[in-house]
PDB file of N, CA and C in Angstrom:
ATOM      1  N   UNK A   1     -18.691  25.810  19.152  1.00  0.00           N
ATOM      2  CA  UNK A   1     -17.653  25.092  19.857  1.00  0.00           C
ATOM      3  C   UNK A   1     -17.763  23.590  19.608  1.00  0.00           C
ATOM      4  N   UNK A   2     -18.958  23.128  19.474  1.00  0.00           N
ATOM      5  CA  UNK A   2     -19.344  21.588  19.193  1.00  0.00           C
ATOM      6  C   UNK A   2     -18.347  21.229  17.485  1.00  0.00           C
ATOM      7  N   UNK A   3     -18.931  21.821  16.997  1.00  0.00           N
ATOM      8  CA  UNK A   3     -18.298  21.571  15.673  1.00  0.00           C
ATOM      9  C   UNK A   3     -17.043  21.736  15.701  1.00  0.00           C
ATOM     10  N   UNK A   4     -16.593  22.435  16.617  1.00  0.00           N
ATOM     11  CA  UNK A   4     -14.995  22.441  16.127  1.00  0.00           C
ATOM     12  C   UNK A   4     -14.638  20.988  16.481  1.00  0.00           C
ATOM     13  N   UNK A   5     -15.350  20.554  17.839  1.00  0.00           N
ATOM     14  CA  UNK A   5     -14.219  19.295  18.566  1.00  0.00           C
ATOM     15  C   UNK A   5     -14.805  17.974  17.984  1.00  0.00           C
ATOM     16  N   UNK A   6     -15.816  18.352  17.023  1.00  0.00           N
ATOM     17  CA  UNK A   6     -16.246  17.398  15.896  1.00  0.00           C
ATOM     18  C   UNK A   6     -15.220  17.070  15.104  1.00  0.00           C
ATOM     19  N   UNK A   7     -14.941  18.266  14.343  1.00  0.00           N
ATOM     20  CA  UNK A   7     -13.888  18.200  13.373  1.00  0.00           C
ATOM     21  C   UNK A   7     -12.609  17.851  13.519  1.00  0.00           C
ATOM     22  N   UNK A   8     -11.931  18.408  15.122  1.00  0.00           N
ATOM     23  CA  UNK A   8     -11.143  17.748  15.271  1.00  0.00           C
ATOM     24  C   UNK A   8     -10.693  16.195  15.573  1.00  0.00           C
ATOM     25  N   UNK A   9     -12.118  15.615  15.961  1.00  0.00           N
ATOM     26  CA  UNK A   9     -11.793  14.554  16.554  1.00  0.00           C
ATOM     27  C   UNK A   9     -12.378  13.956  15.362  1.00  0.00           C
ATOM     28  N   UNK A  10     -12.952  14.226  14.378  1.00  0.00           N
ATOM     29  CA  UNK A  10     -12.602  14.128  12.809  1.00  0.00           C
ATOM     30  C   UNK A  10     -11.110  13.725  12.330  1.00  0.00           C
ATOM     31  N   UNK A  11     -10.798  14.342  12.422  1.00  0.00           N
ATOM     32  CA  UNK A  11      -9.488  15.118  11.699  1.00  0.00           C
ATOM     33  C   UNK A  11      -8.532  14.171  11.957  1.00  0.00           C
ATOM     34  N   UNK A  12      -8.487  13.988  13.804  1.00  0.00           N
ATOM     35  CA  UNK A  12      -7.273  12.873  14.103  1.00  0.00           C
ATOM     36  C   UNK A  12      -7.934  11.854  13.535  1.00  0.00           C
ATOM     37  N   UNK A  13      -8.855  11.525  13.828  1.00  0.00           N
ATOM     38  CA  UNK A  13      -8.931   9.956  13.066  1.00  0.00           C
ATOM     39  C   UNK A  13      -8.477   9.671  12.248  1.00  0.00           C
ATOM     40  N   UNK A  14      -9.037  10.458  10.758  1.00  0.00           N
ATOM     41  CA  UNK A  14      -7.875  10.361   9.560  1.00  0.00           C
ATOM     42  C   UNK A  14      -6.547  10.437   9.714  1.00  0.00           C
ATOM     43  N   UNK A  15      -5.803  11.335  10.359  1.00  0.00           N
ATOM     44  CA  UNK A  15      -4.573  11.393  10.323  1.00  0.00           C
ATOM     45  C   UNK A  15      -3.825  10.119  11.064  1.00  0.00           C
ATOM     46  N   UNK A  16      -4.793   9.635  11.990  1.00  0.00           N
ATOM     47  CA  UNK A  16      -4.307   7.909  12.457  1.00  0.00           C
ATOM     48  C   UNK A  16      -3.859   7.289  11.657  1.00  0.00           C
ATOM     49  N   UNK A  17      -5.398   7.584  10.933  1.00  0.00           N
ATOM     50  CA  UNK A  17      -5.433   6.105   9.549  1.00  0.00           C
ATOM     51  C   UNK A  17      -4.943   6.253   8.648  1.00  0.00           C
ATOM     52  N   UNK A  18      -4.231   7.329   8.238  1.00  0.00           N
ATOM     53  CA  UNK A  18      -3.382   7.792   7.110  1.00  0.00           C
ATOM     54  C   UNK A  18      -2.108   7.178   7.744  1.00  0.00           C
ATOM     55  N   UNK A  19      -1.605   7.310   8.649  1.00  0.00           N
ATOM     56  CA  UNK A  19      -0.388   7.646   9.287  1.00  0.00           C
ATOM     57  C   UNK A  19       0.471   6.237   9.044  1.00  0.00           C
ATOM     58  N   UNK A  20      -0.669   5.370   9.793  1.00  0.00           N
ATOM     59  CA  UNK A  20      -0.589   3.715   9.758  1.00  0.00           C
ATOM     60  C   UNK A  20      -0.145   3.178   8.885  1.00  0.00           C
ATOM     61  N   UNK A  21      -0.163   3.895   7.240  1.00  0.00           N
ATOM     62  CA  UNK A  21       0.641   2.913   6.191  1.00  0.00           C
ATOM     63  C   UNK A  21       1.854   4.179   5.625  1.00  0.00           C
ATOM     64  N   UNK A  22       2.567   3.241   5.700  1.00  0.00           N
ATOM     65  CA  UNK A  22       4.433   3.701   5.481  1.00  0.00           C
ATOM     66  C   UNK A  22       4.824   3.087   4.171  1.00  0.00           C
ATOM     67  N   UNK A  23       5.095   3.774   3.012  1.00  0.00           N
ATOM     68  CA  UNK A  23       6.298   3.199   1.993  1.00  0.00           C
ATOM     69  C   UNK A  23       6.983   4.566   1.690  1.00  0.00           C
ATOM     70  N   UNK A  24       7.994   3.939   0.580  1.00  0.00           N
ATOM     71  CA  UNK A  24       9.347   5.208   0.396  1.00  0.00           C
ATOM     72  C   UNK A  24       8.716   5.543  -1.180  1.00  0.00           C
ATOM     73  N   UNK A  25       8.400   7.122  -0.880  1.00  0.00           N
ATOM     74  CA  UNK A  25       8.001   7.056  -2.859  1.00  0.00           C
ATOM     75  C   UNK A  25       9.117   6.503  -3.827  1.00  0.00           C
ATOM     76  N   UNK A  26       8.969   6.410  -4.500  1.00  0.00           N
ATOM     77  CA  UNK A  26       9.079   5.515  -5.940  1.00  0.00           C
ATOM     78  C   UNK A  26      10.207   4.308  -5.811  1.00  0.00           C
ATOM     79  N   UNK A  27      10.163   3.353  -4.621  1.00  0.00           N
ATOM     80  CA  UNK A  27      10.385   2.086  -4.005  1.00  0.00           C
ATOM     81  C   UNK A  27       9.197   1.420  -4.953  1.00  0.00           C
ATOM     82  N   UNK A  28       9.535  -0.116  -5.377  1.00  0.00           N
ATOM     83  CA  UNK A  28       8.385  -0.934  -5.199  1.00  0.00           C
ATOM     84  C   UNK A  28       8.604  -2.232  -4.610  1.00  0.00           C
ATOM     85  N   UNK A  29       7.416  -2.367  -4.327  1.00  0.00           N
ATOM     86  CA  UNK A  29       7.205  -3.187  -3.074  1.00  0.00           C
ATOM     87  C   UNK A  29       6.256  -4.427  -3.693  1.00  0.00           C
ATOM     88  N   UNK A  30       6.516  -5.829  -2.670  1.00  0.00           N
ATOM     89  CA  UNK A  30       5.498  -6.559  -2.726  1.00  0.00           C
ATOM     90  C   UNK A  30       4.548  -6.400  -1.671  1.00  0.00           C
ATOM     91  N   UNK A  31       3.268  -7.441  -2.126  1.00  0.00           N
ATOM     92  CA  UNK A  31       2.404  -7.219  -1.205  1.00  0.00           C
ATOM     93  C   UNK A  31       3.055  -7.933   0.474  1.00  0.00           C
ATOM     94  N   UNK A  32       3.560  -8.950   0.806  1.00  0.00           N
ATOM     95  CA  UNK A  32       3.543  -9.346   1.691  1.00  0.00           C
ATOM     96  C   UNK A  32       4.439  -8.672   2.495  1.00  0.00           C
ATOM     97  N   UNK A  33       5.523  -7.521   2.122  1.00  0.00           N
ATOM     98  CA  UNK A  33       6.699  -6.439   2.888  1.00  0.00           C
ATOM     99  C   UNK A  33       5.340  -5.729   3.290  1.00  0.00           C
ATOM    100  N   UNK A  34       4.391  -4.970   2.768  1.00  0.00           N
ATOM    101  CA  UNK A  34       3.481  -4.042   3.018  1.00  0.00           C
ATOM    102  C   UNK A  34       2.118  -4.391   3.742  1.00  0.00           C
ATOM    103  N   UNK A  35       2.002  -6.253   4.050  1.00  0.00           N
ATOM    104  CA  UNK A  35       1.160  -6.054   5.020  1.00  0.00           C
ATOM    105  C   UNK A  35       1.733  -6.585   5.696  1.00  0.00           C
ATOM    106  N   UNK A  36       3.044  -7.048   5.907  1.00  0.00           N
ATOM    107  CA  UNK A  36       3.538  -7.593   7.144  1.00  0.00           C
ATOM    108  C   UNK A  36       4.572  -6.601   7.897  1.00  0.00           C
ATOM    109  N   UNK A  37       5.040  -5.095   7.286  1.00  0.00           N
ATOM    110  CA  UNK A  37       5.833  -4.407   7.836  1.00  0.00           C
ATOM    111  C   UNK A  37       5.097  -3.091   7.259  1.00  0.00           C
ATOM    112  N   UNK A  38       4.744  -2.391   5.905  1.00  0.00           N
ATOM    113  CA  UNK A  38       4.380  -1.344   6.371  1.00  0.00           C
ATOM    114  C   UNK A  38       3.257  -0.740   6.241  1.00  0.00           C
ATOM    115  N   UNK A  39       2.320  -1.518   7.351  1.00  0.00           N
ATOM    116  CA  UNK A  39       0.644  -1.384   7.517  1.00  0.00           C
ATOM    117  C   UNK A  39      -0.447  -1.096   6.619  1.00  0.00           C
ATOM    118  N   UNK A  40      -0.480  -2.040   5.951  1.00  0.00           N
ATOM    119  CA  UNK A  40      -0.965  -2.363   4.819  1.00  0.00           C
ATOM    120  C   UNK A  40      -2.169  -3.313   4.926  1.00  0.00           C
ATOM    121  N   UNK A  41      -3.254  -3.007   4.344  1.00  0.00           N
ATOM    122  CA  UNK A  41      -4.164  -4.722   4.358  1.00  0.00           C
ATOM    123  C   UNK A  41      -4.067  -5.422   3.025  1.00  0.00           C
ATOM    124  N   UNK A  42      -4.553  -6.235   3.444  1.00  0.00           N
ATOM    125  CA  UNK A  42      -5.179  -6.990   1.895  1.00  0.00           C
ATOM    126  C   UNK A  42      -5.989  -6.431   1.488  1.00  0.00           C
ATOM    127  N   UNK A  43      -7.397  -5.993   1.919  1.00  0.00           N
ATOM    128  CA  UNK A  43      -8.186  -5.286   1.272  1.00  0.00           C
ATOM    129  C   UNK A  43      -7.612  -3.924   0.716  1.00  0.00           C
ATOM    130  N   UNK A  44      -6.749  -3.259   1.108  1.00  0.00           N
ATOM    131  CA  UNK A  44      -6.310  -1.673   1.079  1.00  0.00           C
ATOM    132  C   UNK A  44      -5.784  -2.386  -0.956  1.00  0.00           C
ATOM    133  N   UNK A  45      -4.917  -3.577  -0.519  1.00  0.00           N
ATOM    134  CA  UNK A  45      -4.354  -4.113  -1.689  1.00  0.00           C
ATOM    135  C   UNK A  45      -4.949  -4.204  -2.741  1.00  0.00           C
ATOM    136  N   UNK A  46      -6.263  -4.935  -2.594  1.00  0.00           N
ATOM    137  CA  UNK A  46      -7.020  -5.622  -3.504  1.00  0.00           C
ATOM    138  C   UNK A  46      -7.774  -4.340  -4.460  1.00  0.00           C
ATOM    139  N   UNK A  47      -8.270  -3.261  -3.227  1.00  0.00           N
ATOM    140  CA  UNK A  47      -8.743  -2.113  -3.605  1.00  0.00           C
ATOM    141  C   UNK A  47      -7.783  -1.278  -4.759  1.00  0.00           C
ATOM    142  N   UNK A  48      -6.687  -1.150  -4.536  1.00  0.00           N
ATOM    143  CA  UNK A  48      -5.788  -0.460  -5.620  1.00  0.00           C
ATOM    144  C   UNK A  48      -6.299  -1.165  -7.143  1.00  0.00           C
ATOM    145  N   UNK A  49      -6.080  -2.899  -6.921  1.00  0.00           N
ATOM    146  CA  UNK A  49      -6.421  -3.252  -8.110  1.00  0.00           C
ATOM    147  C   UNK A  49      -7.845  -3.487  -9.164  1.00  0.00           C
ATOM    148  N   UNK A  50      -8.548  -3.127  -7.806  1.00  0.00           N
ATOM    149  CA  UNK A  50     -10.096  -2.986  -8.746  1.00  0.00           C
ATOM    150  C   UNK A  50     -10.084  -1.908 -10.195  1.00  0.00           C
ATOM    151  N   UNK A  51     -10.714  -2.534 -11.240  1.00  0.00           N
ATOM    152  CA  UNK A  51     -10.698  -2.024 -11.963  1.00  0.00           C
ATOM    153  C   UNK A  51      -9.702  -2.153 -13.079  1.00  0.00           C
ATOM    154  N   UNK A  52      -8.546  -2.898 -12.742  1.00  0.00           N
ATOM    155  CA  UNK A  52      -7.166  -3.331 -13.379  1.00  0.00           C
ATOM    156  C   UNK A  52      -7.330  -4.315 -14.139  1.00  0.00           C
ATOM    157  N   UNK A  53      -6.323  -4.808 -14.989  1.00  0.00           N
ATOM    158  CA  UNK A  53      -6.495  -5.763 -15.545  1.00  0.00           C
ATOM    159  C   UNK A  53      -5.996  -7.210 -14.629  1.00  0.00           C
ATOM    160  N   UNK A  54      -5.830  -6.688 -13.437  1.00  0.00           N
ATOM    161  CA  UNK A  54      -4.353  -7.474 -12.152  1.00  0.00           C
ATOM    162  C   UNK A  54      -5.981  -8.144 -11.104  1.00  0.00           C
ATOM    163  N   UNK A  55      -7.125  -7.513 -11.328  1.00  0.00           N
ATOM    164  CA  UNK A  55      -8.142  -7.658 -10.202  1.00  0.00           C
ATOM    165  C   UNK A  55      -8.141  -8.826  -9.669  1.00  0.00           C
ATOM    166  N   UNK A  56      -8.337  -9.858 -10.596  1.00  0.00           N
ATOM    167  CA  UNK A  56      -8.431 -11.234 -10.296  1.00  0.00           C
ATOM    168  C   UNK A  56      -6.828 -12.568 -10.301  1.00  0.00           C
ATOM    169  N   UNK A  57      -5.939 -11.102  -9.742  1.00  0.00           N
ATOM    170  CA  UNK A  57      -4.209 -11.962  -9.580  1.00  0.00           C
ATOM    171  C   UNK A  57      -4.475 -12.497  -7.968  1.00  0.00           C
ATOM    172  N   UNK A  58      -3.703 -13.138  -8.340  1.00  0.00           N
ATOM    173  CA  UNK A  58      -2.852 -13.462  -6.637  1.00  0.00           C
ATOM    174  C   UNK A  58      -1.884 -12.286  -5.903  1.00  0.00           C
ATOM    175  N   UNK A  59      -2.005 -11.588  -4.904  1.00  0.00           N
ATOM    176  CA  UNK A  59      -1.383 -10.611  -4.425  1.00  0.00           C
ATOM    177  C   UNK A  59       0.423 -10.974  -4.785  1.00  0.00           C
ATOM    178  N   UNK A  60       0.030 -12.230  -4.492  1.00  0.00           N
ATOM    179  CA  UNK A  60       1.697 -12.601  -4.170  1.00  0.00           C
ATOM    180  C   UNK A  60       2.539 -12.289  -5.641  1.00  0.00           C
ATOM    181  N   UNK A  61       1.996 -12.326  -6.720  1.00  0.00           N
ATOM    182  CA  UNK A  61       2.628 -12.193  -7.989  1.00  0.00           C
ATOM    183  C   UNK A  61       2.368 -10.555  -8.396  1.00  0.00           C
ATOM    184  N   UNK A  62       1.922  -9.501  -7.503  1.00  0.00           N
ATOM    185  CA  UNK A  62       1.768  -8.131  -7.773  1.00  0.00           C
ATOM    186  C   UNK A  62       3.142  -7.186  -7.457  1.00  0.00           C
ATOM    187  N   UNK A  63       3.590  -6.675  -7.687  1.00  0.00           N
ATOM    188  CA  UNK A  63       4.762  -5.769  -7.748  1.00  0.00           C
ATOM    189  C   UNK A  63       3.821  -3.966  -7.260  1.00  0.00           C
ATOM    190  N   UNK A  64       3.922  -3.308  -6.459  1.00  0.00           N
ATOM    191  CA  UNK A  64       3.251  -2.425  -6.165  1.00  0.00           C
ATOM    192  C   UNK A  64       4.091  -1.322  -6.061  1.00  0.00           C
ATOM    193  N   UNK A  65       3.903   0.084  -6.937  1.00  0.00           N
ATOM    194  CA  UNK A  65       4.861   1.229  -6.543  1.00  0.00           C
ATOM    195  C   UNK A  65       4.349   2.138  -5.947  1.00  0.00           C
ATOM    196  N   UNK A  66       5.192   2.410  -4.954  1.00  0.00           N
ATOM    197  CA  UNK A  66       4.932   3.845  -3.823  1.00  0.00           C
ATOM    198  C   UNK A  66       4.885   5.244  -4.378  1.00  0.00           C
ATOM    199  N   UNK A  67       3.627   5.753  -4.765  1.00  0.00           N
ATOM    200  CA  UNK A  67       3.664   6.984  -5.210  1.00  0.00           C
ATOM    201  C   UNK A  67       3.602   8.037  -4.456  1.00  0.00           C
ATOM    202  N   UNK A  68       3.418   7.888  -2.782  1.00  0.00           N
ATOM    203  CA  UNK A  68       3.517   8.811  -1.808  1.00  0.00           C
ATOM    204  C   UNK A  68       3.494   8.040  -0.512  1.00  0.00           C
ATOM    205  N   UNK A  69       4.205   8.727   0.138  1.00  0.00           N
ATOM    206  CA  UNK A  69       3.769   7.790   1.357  1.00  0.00           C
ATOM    207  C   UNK A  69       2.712   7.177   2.092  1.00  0.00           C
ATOM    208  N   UNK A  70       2.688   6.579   1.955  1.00  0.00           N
ATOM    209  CA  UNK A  70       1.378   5.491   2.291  1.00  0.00           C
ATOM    210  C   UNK A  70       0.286   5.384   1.290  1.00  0.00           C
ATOM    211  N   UNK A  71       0.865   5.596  -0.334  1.00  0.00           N
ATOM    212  CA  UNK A  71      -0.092   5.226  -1.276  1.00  0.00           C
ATOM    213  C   UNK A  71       0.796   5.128  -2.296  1.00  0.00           C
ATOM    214  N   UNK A  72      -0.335   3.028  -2.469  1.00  0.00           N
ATOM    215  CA  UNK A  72       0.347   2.827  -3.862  1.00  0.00           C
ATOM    216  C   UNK A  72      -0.256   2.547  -4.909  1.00  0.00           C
ATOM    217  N   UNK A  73       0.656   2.337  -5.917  1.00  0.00           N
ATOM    218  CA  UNK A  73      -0.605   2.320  -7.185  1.00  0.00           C
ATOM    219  C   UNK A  73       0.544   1.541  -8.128  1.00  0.00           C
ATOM    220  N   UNK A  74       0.063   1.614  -9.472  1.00  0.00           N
ATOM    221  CA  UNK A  74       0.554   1.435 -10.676  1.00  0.00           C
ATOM    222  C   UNK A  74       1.418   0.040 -10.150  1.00  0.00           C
ATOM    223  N   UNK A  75       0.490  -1.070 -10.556  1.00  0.00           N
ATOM    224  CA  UNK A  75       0.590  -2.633 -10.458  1.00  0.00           C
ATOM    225  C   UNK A  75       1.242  -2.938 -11.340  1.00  0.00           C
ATOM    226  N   UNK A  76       2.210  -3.561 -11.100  1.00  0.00           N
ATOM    227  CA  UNK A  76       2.626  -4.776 -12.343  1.00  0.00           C
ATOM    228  C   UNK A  76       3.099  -6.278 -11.738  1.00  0.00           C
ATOM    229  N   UNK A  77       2.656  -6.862 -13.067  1.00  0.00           N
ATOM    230  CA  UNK A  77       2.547  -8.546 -12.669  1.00  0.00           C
ATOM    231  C   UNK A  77       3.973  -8.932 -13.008  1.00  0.00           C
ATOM    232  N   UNK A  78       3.805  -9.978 -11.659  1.00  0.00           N
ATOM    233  CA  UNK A  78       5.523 -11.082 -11.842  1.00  0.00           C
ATOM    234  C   UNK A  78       4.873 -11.954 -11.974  1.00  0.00           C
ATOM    235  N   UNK A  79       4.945 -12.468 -13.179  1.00  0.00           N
ATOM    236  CA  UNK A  79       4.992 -13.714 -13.845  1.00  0.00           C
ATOM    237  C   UNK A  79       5.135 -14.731 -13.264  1.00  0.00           C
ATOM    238  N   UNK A  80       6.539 -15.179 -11.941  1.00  0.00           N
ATOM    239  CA  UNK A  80       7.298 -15.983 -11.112  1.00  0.00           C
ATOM    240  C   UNK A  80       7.065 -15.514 -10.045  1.00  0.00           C
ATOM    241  N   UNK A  81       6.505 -14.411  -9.600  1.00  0.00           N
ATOM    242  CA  UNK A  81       6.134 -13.892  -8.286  1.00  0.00           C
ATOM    243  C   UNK A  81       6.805 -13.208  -8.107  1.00  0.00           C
ATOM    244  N   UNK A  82       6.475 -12.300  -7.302  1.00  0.00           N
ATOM    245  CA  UNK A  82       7.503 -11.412  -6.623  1.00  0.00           C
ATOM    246  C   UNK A  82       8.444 -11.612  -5.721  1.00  0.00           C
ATOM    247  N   UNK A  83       9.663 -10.978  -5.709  1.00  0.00           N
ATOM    248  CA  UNK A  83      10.940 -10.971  -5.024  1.00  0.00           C
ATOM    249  C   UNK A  83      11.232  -9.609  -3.984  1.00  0.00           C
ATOM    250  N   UNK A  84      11.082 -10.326  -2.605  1.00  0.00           N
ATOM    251  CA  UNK A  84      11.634  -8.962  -2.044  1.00  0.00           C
ATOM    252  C   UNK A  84      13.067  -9.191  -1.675  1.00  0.00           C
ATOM    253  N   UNK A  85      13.395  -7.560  -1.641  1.00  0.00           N
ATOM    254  CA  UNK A  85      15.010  -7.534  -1.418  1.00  0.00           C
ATOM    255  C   UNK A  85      15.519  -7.500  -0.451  1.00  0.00           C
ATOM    256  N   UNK A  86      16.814  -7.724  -0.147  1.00  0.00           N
ATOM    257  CA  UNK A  86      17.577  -7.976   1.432  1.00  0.00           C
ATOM    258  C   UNK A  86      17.546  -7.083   2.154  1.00  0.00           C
ATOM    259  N   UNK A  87      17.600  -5.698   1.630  1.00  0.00           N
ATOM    260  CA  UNK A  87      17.781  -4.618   1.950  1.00  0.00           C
ATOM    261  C   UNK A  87      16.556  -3.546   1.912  1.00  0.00           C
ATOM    262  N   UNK A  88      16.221  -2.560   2.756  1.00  0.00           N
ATOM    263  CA  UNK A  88      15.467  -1.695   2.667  1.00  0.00           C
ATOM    264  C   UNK A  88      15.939  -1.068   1.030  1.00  0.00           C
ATOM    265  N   UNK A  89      14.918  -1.024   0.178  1.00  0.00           N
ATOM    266  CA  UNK A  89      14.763  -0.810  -1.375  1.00  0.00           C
ATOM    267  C   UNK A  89      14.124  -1.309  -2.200  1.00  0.00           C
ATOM    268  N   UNK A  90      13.771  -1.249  -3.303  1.00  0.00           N
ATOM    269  CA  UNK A  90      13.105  -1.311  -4.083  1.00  0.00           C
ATOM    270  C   UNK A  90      12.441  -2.928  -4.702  1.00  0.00           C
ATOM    271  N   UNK A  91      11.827  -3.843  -4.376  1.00  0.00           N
ATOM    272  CA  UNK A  91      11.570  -5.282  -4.255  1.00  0.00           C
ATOM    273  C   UNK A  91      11.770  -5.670  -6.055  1.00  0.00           C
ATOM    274  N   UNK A  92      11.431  -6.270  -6.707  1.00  0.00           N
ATOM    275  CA  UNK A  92      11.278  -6.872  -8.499  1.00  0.00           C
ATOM    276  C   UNK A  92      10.244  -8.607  -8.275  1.00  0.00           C
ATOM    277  N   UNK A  93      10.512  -8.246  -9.510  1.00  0.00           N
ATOM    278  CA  UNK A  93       9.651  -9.721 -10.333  1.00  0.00           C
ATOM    279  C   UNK A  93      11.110 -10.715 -10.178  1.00  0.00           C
TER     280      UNK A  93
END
């Protein structure tokens, strides 16, 4: 019985902390829409780009695409920075 209410109270935790970050798959986004609206950190950010050739960018010039909800990946650099859009959709360089 212990282990179960382990696991569950396991279980929600993750599903908190999963829950907490929101994007629309294949939207892309800048960094500052995603930590200022959909629960996002900087570190969560920085972490995607470890390993990239983007590691040592400025967030603000990163372009980020939503490959599932609440995970993003596949970086690309704005040159001029990134542009978010007026509208709920897809942000650009």
């Amino acid at each position: 019985m212990k282990s179960s209410s382990v696991f569950f109270a396991l279980f929600s935790l993750i599903a908190v902390t999963v829950a907490d970050k929101v994007c629309t798959p294949s939207f892309d986004y800048c960094s500052d829409e995603l930590i200022s609206k959909k629960g996002f950190t900087e570190d969560d950010l920085k972490s995607v780009l470890t390993g990239t050739e983007f590691e040592k960018e400025d967030l603000k010039n990163i372009l980020f695409h939503c490959k599932n909800p609440g995970i993003v990946g596949h970086p690309k650099l704005c040159s001029s920075g990134c542009k978010d859009s007026e509208q709920e959709g897809s942000h650009s360089c």
